[in-house]
Protein backbone atom coordinates (compact mmCIF):
# COMPACT_ATOMS: atom_id res chain seq x y z
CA UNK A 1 -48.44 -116.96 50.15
CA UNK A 2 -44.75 -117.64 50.94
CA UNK A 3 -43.66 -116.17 54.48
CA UNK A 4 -39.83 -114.61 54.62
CA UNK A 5 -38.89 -113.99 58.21
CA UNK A 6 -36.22 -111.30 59.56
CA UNK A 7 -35.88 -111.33 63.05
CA UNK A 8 -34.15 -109.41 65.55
CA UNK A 9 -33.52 -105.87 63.48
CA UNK A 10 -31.66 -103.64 66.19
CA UNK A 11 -31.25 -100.19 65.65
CA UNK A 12 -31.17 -96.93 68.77
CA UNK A 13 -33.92 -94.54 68.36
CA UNK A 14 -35.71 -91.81 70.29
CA UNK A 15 -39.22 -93.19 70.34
CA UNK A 16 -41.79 -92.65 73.65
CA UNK A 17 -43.93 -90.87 75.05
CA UNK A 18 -41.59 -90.05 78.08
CA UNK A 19 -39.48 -86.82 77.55
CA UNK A 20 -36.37 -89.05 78.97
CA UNK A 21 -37.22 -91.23 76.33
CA UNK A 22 -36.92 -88.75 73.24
CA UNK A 23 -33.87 -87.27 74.77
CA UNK A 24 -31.53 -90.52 75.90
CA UNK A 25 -33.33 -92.77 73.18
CA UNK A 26 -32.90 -96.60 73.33
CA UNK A 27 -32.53 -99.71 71.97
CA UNK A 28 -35.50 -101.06 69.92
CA UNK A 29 -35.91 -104.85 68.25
CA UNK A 30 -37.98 -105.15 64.97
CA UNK A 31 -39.20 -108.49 63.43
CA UNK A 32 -40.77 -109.14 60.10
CA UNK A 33 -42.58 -111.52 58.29
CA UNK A 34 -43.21 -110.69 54.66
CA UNK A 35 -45.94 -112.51 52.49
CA UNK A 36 -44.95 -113.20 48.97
CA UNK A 37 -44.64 -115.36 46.29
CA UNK A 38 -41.48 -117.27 45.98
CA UNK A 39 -42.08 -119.20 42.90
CA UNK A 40 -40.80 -116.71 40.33
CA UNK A 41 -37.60 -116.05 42.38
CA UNK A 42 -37.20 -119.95 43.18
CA UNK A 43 -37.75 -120.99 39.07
CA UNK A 44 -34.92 -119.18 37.77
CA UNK A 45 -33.03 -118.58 40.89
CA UNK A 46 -33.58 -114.65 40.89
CA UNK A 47 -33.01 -112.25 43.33
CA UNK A 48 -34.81 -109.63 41.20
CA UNK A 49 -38.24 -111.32 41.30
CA UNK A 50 -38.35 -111.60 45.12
CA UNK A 51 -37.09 -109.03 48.17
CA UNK A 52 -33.69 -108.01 48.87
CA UNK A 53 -33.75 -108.80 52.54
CA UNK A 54 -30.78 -106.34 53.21
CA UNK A 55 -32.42 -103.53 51.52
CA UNK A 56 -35.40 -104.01 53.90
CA UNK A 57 -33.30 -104.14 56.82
CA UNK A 58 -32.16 -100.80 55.55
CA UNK A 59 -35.58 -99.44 55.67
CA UNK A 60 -36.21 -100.57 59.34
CA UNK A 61 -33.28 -99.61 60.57
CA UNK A 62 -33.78 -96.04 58.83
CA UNK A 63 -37.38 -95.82 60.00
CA UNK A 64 -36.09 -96.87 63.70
CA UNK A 65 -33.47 -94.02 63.54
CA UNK A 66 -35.68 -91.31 62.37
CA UNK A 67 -38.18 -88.93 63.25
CA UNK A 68 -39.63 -89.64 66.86
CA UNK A 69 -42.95 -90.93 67.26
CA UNK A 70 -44.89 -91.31 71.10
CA UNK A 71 -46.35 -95.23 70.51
CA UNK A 72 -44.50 -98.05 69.14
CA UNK A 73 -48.20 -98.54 67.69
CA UNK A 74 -47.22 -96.06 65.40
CA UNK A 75 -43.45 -96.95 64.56
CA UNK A 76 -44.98 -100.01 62.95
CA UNK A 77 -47.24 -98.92 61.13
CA UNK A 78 -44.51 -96.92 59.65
CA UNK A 79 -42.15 -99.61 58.77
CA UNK A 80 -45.22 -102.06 57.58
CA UNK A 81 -46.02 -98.96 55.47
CA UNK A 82 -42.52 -98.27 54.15
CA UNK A 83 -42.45 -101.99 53.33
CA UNK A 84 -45.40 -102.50 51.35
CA UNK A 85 -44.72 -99.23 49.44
CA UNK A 86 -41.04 -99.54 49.36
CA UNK A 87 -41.58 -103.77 47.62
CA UNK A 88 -44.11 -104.24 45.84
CA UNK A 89 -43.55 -108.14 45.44
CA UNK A 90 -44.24 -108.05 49.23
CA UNK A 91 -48.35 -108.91 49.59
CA UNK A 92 -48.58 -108.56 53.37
CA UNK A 93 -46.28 -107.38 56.50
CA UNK A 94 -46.65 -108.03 60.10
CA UNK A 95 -44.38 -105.83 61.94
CA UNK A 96 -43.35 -106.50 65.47
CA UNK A 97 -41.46 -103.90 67.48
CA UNK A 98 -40.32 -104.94 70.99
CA UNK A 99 -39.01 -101.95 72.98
CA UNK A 100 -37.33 -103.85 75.59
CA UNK A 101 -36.03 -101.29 78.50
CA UNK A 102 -39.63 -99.36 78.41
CA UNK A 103 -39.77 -97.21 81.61
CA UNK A 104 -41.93 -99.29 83.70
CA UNK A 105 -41.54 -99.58 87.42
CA UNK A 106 -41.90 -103.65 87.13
CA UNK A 107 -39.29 -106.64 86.44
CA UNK A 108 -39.96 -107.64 83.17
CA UNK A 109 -38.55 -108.82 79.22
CA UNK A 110 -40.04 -105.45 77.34
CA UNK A 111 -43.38 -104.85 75.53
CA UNK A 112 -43.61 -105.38 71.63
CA UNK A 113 -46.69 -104.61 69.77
CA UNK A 114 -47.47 -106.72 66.69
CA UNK A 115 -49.03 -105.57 63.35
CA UNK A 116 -50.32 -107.56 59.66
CA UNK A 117 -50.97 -105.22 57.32
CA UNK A 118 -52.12 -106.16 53.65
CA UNK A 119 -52.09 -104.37 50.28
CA UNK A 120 -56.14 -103.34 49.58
C-alpha cells in the first residue's frame, strides 16, 4: 500500500473530560496517514480514482468541531471511522490527535494518542 500523509489539521473543539474543557473548548491538531493504492490515480492522472485530500480535511475538521466526546481515544476513532466509511479507496487510517494545552499541572508539548485502523 501507498501512504498519503496530512499533517497538522487544526480545528477548536470542546473535547475532555474536564467541565472547563467542554465549556471554553480548545485547540486540537489531527494527522493522517491514509493507505491506498496510487497506481490507478497515477496511470491516467485521476483525481477520481484516489482521495480528495481537501474533502478529508473537511471531515476532520467537521468531526473536531462536533459533538463532544471525554477521550481523544475516542475522537479518533471517530475520524479513522468517518474516513474509512466516508473513502472507500482508503484501505487503512492511522489517526493521530494531539491536544496540545491539556489541563495538566506539568511543563510540557501536549499529549496525542495514535490510532491504525483497517477495513475487515
Amino acid at each position: 500500500m501507498d501512504l498519503i500523509r496530512i499533517n497538522g489539521i487544526r480545528s477548536y473543539g470542546h473535547h475532555g473530560a474536564l467541565p472547563e474543557e467542554k465549556r471554553l473548548g480548545q485547540r486540537f491538531t489531527v494527522s493522517l496517514e491514509l493507505e491506498l493504492d496510487t497506481r490507478p490515480a497515477a496511470a491516467g492522472d485521476d483525481l477520481t480514482k484516489t482521495v480528495d485530500y481537501a474533502a478529508v480535511i473537511r471531515t476532520v475538521e467537521e468531526q473536531l468541531k462536533g459533538k463532544p466526546v471525554y477521550l481523544i481515544e475516542t475522537l479518533a476513532q471517530q475520524i479513522a471511522a468517518r474516513i474509512l466509511g466516508g473513502y472507500p479507496v482508503v484501505q487503512a487510517v492511522t489517526v493521530e490527535v494531539h491536544k496540545p494545552f491539556a489541563p495538566v499541572a506539568a511543563d510540557f508539548d501536549g499529549i496525542s494518542v495514535r490510532i491504525r485502523r483497517a477495513r475487515a
